[in-house]
Each structure stands twice: as structure tokens, then as C-alpha cells.
N, C-alpha and C. Protein backbone atom coordinates (compact mmCIF):
# COMPACT_ATOMS: atom_id res chain seq x y z
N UNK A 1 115.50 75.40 -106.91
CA UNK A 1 116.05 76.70 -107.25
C UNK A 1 115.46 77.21 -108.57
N UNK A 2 115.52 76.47 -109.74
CA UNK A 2 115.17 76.84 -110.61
C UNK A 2 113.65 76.96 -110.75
N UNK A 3 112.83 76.60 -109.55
CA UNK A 3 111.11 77.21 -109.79
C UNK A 3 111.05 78.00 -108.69
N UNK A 4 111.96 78.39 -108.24
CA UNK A 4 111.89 79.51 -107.83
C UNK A 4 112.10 80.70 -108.32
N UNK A 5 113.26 80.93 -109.15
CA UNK A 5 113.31 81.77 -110.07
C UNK A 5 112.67 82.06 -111.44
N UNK A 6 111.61 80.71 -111.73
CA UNK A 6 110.41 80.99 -113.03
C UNK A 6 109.47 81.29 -112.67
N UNK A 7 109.72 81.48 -110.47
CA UNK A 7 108.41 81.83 -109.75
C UNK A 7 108.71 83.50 -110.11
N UNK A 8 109.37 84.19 -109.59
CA UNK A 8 110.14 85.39 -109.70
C UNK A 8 110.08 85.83 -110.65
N UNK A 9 110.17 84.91 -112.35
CA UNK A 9 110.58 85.44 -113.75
C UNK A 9 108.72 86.27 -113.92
N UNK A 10 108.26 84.82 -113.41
CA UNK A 10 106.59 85.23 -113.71
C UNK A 10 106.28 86.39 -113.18
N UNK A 11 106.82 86.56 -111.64
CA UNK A 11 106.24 87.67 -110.92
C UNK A 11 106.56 89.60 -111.51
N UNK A 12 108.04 89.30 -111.99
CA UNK A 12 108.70 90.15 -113.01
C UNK A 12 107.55 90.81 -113.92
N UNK A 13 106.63 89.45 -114.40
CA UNK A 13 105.66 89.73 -115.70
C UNK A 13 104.43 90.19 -115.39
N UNK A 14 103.79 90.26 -113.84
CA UNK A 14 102.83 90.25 -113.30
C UNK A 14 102.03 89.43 -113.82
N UNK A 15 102.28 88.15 -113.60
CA UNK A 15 101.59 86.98 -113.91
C UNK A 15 101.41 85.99 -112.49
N UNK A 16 101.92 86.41 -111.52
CA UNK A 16 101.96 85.51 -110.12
C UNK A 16 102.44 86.93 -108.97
N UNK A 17 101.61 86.65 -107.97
CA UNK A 17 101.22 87.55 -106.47
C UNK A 17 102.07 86.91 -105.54
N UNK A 18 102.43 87.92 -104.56
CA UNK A 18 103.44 87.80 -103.68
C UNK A 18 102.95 86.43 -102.79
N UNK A 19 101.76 86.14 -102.46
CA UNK A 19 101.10 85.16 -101.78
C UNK A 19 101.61 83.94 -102.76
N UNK A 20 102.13 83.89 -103.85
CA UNK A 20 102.36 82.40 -104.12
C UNK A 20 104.03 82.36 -103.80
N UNK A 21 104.55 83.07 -103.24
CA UNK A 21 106.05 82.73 -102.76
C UNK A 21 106.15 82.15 -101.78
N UNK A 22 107.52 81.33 -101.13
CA UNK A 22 107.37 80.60 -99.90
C UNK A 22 107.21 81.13 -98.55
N UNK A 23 106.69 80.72 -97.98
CA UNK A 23 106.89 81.58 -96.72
C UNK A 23 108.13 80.75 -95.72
N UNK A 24 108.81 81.63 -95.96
CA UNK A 24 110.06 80.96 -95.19
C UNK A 24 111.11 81.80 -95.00
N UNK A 25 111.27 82.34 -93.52
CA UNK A 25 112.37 83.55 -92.57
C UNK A 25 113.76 83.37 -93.45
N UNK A 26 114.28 81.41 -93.49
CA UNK A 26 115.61 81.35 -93.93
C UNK A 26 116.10 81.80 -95.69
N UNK A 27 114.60 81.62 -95.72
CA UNK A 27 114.91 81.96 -97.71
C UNK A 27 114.90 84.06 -98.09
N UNK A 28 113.64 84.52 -96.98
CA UNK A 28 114.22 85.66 -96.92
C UNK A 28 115.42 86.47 -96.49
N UNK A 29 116.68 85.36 -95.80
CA UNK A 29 117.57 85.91 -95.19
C UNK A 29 118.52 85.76 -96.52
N UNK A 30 118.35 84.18 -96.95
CA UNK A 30 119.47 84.27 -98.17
C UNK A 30 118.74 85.50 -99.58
N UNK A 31 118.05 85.66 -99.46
CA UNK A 31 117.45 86.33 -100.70
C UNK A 31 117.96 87.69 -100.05
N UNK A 32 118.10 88.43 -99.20
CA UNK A 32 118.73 89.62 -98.72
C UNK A 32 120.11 89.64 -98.69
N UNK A 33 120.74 88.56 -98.55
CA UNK A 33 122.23 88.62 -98.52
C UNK A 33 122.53 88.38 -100.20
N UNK A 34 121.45 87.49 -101.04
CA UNK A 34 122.32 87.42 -102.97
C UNK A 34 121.84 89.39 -103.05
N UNK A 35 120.89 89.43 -102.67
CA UNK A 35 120.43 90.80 -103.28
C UNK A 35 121.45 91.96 -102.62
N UNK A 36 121.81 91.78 -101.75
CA UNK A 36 122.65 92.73 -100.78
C UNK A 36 124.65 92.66 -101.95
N UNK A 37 124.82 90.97 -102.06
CA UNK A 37 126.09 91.07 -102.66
C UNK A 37 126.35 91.41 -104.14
N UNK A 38 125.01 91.56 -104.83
CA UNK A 38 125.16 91.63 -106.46
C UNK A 38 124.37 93.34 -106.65
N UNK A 39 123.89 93.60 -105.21
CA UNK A 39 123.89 95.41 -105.27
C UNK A 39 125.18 95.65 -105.04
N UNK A 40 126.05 95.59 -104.31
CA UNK A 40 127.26 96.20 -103.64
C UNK A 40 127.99 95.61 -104.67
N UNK A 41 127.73 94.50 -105.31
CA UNK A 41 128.98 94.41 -106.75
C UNK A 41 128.55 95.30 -107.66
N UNK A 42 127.06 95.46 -108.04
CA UNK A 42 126.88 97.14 -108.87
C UNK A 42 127.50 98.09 -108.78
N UNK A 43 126.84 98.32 -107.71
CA UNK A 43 128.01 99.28 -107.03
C UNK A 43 129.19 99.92 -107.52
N UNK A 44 129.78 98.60 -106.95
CA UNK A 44 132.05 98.52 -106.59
C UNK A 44 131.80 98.85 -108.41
N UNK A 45 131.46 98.25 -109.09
CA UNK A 45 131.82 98.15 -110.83
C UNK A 45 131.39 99.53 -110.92
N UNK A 46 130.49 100.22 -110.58
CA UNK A 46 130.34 101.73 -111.02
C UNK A 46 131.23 102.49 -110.31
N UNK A 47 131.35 102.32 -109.23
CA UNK A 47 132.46 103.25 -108.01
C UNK A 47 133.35 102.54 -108.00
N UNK A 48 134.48 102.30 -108.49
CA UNK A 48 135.18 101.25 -107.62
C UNK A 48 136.66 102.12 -106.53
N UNK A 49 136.42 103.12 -107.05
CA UNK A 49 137.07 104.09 -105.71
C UNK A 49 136.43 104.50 -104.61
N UNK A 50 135.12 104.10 -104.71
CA UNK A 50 134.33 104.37 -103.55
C UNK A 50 133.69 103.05 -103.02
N UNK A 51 134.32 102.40 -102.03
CA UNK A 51 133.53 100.75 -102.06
C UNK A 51 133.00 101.29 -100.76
N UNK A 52 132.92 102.34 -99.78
CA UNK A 52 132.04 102.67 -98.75
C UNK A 52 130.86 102.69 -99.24
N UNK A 53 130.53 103.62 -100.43
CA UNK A 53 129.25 104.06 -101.34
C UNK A 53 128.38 102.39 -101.46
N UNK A 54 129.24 101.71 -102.05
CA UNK A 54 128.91 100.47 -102.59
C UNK A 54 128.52 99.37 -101.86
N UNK A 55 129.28 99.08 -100.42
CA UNK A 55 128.84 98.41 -99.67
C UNK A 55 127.45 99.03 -98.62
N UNK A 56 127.61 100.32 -98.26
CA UNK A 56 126.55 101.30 -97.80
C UNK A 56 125.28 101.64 -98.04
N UNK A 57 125.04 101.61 -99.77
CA UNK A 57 123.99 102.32 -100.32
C UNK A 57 122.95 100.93 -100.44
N UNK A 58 123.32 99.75 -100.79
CA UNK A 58 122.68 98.77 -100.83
C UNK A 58 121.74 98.36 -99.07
N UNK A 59 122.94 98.81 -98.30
CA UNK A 59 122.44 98.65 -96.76
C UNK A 59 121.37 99.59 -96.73
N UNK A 60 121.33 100.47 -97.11
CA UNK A 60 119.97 101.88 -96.85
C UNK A 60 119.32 101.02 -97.71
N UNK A 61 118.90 100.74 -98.66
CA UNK A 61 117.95 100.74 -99.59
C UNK A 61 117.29 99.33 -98.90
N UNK A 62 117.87 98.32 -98.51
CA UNK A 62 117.44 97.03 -97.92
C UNK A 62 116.55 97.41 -96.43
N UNK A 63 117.63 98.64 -96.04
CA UNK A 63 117.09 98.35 -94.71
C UNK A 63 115.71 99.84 -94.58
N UNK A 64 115.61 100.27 -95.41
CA UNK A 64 114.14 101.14 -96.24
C UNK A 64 113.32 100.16 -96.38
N UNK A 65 113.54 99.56 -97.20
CA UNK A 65 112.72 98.43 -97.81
C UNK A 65 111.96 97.69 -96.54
N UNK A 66 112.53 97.04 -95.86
CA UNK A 66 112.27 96.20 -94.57
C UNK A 66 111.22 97.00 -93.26
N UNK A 67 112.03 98.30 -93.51
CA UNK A 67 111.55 98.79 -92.24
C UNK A 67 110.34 99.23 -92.67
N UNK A 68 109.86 100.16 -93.31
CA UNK A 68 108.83 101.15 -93.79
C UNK A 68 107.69 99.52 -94.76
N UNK A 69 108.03 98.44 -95.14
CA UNK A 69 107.30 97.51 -95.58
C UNK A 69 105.88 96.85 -94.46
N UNK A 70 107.89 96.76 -93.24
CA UNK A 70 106.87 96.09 -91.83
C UNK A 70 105.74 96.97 -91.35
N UNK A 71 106.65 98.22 -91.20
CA UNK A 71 105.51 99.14 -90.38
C UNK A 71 104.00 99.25 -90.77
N UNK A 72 103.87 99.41 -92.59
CA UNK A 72 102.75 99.91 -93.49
C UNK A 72 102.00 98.45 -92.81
N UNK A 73 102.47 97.37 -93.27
CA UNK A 73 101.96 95.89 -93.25
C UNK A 73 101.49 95.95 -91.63
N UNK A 74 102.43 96.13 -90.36
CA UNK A 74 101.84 96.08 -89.29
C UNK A 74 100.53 97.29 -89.24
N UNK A 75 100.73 98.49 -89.78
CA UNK A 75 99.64 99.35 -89.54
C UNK A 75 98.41 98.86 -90.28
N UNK A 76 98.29 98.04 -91.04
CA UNK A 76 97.01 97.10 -91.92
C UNK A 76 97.07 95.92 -91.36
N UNK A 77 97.20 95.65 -90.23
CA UNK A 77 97.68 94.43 -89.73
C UNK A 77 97.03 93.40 -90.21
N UNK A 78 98.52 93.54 -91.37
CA UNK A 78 98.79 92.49 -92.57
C UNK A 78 100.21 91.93 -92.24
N UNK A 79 100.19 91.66 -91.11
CA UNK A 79 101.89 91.88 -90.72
C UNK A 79 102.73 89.98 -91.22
N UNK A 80 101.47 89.13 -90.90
CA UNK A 80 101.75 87.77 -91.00
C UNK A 80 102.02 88.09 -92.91
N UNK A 81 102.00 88.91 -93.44
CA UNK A 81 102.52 89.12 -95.46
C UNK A 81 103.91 89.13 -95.17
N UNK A 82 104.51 90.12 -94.19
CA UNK A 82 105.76 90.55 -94.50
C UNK A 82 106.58 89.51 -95.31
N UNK A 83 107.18 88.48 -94.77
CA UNK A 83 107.74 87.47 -95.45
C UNK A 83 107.48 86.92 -96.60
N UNK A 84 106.48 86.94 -97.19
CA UNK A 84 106.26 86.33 -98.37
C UNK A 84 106.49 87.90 -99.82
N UNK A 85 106.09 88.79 -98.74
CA UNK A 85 105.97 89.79 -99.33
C UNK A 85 107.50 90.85 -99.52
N UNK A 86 108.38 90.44 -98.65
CA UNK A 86 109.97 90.86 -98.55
C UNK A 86 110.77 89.87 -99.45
N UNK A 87 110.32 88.87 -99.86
CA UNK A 87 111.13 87.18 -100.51
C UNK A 87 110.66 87.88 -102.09
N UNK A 88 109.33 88.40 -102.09
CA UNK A 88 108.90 89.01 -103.60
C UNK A 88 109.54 90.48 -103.79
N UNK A 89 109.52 91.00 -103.43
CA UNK A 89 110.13 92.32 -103.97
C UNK A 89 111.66 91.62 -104.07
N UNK A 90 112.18 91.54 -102.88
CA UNK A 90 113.86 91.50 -103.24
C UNK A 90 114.69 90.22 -103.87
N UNK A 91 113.63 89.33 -104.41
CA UNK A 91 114.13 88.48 -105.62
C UNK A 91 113.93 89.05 -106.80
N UNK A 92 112.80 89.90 -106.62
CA UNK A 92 112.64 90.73 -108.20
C UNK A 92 113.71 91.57 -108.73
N UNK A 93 114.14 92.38 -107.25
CA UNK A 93 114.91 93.52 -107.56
C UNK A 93 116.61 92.38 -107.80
N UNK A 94 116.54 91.59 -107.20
CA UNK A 94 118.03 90.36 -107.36
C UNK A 94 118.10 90.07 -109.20
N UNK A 95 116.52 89.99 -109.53
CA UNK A 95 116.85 89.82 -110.94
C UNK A 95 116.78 90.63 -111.87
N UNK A 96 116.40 91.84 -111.89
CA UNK A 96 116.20 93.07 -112.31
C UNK A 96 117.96 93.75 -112.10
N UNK A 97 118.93 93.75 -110.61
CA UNK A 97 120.14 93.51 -110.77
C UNK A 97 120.99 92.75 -111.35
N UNK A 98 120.81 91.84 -111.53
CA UNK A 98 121.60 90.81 -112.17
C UNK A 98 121.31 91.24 -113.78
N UNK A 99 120.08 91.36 -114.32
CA UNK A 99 119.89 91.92 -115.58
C UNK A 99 120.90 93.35 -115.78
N UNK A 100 120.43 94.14 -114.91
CA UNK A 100 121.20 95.52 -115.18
C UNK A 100 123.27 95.29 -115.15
N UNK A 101 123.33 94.47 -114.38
CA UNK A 101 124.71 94.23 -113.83
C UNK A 101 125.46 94.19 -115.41
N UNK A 102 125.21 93.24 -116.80
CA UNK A 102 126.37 93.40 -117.79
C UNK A 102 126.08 94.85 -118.42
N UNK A 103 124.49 95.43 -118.63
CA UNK A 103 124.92 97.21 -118.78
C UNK A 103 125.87 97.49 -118.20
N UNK A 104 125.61 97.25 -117.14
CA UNK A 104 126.87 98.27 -116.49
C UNK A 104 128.00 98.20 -116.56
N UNK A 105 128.49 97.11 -116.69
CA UNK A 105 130.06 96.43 -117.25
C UNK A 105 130.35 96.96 -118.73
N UNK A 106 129.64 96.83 -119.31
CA UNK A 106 129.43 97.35 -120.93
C UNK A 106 129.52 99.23 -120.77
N UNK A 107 128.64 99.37 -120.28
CA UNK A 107 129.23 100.94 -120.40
C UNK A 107 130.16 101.36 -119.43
N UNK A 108 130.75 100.73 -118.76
CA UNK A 108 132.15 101.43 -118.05
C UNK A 108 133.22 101.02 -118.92
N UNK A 109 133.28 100.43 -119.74
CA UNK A 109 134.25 100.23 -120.86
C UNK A 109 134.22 100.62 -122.28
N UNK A 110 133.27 101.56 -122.25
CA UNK A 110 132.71 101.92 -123.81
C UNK A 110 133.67 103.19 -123.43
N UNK A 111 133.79 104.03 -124.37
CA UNK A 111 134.65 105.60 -125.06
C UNK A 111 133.35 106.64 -124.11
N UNK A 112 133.86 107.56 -124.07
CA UNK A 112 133.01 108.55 -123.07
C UNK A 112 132.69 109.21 -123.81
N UNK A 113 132.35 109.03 -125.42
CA UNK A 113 131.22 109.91 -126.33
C UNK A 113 130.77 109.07 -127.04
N UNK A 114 130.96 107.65 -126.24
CA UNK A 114 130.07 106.50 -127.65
C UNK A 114 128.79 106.61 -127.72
N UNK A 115 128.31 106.57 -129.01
CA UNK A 115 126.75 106.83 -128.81
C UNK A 115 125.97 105.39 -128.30
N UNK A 116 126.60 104.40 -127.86
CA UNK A 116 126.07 103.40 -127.19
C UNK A 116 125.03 103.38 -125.58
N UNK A 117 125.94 104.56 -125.39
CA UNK A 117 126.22 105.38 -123.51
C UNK A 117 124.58 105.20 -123.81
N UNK A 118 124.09 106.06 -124.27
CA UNK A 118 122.62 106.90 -124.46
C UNK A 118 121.74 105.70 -124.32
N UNK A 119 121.75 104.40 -125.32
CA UNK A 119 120.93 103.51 -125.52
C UNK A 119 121.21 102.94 -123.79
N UNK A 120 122.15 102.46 -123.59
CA UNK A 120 122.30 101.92 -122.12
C UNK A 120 121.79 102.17 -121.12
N UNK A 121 121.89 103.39 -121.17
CA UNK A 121 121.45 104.56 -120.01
C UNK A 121 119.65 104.34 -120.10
N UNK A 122 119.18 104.85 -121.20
CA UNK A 122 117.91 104.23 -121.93
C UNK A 122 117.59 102.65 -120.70
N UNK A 123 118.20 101.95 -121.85
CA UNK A 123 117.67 100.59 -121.25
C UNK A 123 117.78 100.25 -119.83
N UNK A 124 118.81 100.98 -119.08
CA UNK A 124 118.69 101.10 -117.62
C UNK A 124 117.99 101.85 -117.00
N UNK A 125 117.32 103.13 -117.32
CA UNK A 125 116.36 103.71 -116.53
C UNK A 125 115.28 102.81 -117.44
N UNK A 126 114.82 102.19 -118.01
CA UNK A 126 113.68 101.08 -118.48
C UNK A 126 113.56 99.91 -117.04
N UNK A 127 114.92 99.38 -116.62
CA UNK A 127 114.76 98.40 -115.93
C UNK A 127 114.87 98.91 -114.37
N UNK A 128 114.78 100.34 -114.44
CA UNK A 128 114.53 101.39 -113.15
C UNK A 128 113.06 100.85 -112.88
N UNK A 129 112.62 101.97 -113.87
CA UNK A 129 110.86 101.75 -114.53
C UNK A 129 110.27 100.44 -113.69
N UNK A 130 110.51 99.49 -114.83
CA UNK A 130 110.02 98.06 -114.38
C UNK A 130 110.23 97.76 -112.73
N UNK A 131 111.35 98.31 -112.10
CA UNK A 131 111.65 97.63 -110.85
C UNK A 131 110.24 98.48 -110.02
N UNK A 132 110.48 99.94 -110.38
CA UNK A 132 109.21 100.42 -109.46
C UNK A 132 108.12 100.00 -109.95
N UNK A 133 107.54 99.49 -111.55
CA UNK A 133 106.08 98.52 -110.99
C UNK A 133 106.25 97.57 -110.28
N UNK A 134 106.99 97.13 -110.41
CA UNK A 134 106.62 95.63 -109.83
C UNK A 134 106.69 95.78 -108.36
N UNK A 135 107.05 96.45 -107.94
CA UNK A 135 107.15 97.03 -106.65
C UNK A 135 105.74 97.42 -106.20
N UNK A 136 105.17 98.39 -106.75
CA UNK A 136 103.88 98.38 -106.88
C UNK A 136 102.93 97.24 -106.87
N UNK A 137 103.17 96.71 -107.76
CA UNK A 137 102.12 95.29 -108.17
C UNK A 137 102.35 94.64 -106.72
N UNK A 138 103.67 94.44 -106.18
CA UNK A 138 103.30 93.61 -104.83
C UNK A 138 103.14 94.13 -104.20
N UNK A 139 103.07 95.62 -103.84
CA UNK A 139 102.78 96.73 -102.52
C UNK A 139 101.10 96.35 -102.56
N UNK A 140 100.82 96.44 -104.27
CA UNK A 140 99.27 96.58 -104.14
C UNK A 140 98.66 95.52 -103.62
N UNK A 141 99.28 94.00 -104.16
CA UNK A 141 98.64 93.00 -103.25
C UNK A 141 98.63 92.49 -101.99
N UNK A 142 99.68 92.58 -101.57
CA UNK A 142 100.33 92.73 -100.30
C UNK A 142 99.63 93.54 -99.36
N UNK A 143 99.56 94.99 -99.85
CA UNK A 143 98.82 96.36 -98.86
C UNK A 143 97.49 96.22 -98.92
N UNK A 144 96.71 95.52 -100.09
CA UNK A 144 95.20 96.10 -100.08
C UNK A 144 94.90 97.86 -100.40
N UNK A 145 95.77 98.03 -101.20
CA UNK A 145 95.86 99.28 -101.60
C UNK A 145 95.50 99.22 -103.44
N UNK A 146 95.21 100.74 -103.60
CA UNK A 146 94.95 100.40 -104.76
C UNK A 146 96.39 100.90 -105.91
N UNK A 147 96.56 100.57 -107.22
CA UNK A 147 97.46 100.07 -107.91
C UNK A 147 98.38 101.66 -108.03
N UNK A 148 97.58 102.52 -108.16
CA UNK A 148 97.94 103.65 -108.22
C UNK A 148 98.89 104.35 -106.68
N UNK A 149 97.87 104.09 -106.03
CA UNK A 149 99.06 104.66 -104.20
C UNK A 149 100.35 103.59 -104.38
N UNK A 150 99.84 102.09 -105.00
CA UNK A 150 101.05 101.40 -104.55
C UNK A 150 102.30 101.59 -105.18
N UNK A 151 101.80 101.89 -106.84
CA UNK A 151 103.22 102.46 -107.39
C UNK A 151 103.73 104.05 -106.70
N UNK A 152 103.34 104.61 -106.34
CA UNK A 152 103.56 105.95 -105.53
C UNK A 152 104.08 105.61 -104.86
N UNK A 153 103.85 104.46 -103.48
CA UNK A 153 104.79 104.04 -102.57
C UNK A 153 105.79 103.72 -103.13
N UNK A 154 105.88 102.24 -104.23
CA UNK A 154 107.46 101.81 -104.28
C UNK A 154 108.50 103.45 -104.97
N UNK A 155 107.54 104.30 -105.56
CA UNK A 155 108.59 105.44 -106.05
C UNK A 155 109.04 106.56 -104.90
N UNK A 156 108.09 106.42 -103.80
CA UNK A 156 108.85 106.87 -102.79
C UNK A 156 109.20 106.27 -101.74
N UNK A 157 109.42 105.26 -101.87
CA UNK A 157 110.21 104.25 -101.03
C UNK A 157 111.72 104.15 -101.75
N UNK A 158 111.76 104.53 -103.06
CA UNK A 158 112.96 104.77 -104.11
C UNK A 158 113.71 105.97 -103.32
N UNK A 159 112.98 106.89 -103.61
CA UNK A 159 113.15 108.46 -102.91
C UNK A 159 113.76 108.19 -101.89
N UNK A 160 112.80 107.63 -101.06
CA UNK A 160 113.71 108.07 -99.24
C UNK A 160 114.95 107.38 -98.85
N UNK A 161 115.01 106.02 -99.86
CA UNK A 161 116.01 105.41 -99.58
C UNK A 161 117.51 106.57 -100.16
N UNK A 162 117.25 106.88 -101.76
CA UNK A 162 118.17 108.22 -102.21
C UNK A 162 118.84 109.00 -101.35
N UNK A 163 117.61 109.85 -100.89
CA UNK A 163 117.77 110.90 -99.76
C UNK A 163 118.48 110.53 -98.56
N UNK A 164 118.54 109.40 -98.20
CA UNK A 164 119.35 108.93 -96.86
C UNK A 164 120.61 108.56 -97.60
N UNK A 165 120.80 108.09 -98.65
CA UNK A 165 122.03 107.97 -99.24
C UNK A 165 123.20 109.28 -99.42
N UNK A 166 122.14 110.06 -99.96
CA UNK A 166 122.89 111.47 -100.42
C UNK A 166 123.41 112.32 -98.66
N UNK A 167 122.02 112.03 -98.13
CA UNK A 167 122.35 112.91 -96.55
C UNK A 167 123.80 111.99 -96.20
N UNK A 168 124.03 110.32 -96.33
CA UNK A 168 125.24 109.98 -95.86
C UNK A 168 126.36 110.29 -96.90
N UNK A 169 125.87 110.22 -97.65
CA UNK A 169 127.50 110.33 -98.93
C UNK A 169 127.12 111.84 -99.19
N UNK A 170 126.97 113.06 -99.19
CA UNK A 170 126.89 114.38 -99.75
C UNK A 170 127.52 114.17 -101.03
N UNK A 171 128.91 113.71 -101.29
CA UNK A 171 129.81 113.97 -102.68
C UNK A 171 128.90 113.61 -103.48
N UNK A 172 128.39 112.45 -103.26
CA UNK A 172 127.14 111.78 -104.19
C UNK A 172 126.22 113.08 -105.05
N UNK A 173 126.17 113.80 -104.62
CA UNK A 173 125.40 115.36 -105.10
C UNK A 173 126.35 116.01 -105.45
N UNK A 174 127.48 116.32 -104.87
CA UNK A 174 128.34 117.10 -105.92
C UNK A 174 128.47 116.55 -107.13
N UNK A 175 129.05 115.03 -107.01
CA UNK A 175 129.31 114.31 -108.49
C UNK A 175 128.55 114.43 -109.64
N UNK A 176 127.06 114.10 -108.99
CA UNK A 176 125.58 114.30 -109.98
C UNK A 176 125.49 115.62 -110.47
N UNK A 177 125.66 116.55 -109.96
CA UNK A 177 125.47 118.07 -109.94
C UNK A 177 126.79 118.11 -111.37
N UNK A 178 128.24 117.89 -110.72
CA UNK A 178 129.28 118.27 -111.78
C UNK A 178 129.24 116.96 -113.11
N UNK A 179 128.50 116.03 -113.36
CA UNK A 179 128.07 114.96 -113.99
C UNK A 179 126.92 116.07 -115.15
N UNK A 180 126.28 116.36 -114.35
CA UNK A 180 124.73 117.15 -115.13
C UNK A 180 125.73 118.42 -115.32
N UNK A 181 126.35 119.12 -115.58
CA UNK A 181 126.73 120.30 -115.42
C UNK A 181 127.92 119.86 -116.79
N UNK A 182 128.33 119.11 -116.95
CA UNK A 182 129.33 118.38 -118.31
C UNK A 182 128.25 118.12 -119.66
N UNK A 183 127.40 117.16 -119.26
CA UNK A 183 126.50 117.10 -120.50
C UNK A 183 125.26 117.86 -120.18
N UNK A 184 125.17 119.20 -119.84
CA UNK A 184 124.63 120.03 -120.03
C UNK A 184 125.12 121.08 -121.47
N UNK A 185 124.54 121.39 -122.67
CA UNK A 185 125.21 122.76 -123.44
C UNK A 185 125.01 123.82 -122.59
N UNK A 186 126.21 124.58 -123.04
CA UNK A 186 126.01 125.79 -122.87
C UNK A 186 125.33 126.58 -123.65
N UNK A 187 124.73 128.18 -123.30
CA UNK A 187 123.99 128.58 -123.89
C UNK A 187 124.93 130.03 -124.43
């Protein structure tokens, strides 16, 4: 367990390629179910009146991830990657969650004008950032693509997963909308 996750810490650093992960169906199933239960605990801790959102939104984004990965990989028939290449992204994004997870605990308990909010917010769209390179970095090795399309993919592979979120939750856009519309000044 634990070189598996200094396999992951490295890959985090772009210091190790999706090809040095295991290839193994049962380790991508548990690596989809930690990544599936510590998204949907993000989640519940940000929503916790909305645990549809929470258990739901993690399901789109996994099942984006999977589907649109296989297809690209079968259309480069690179298809024998998928697995090594599904075990690398969604241990990254497992630890990139788990990192983000005490932000988020930390600012749902801070004062709703602490100037802490800002730095948090900060350091969480940072570990946004990081999640779409690295996303990239293994699209690029993985796809045979070059570094530039591949970060484009993982940022719209971000996107479409959103967009299917918002088309199922709509409030999700009101909230953001009346959210941006509070710390907006007036003029």
C-alpha cells in the first residue's frame, strides 16, 4: 500500500508515467470506489442538505472519466492502457481529494467574512490547477498526444463532466449565479 501511494505521490510530481502503475482490473475497481467515497464525502461536507448532489456528481465525473478515456484510447487503439491509465488518474485525483478534503472542513467553519475564505479558496482552485495537469501529463502519455491537446482534454473532460452535472442538478446554477451575485459590488 504504501508504494503505491509514493507511486502516485511521484506521479502527482510528474516524476513517474502511467505505464509504471499496476495493471490490475481489481485495484482499478477499489481505486474507483476510495475515489468515488472521499468525492461524495466532499461533497456531503460542502452540501450536506443536498446528499443527492453529493452522491451523484462524483458518479458523472467517474463515469466521464471512464467512458470518453476508453473511447479516445480505443480510437488510438491504445485500448490494452486503459487500466493502467484509469488506476493513474483516479489515485491522483483520490489524493489531490483527500488533500483538498481538511480545506474544506476548515472553511465551512470559518465566519462568512473571514479573510481566511480567500486564501482557501486560493489554495483550492491551486489543487484544481494541479489536478488538470496531471491529468494531462497522463492523457499525454497514455494518448500519444502532445502535452498541450492533453491538458485541453483533461480541462474539457472537467467541463463536460460540469455540464452534465448542472443539466442534472439546474439549482446548482441558480446557487452559483445567487453565490456570484452576493460577492459581487455593486456599482
Amino acid at each position: 500500500m504504501k508504494a503505491l501511494v509514493l507511486l502516485f505521490w511521484q506521479m502527482l510530481r510528474f516524476k513517474r508515467n502511467p505505464e509504471d502503475a499496476p495493471y490490475s482490473a481489481p485495484l482499478l475497481l477499489v481505486i474507483i470506489a476510495i475515489n468515488f467515497v472521499l468525492a461524495a464525502t466532499a461533497q456531503a461536507v460542502g452540501r450536506p442538505s443536498q446528499l443527492n448532489i453529493a452522491i451523484f456528481s462524483p458518479i458523472i465525473a467517474i463515469g466521464v472519466e471512464l467512458l470518453f478515456v476508453y473511447l479516445l484510447l480505443q480510437l488510438k487503439n491504445l485500448n490494452a492502457r486503459f487500466i493502467q491509465t484509469e488506476i493513474s488518474v483516479l489515485a491522483c485525483d483520490t489524493l489531490l481529494t483527500l488533500a483538498a478534503l481538511p480545506l474544506l472542513i476548515i472553511s465551512i467553519n470559518l465566519p462568512d467574512k473571514s479573510p481566511l475564505l480567500g486564501f482557501l479558496g486560493l489554495f483550492e482552485l491551486c489543487l484544481v490547477i494541479w489536478g488538470i495537469m496531471v491529468r494531462g501529463f497522463i492523457y499525454h502519455k497514455a494518448l500519444n498526444i502532445s502535452p498541450f491537446l492533453a491538458n485541453t482534454l483533461a480541462f474539457l473532460l472537467l467541463m463536460v463532466s460540469l455540464s452534465i452535472t448542472v443539466k442534472v442538478f439546474p439549482e446548482l446554477l441558480a446557487e452559483a449565479t445567487a453565490a456570484a451575485a452576493q460577492t459581487t459590488p455593486s456599482r
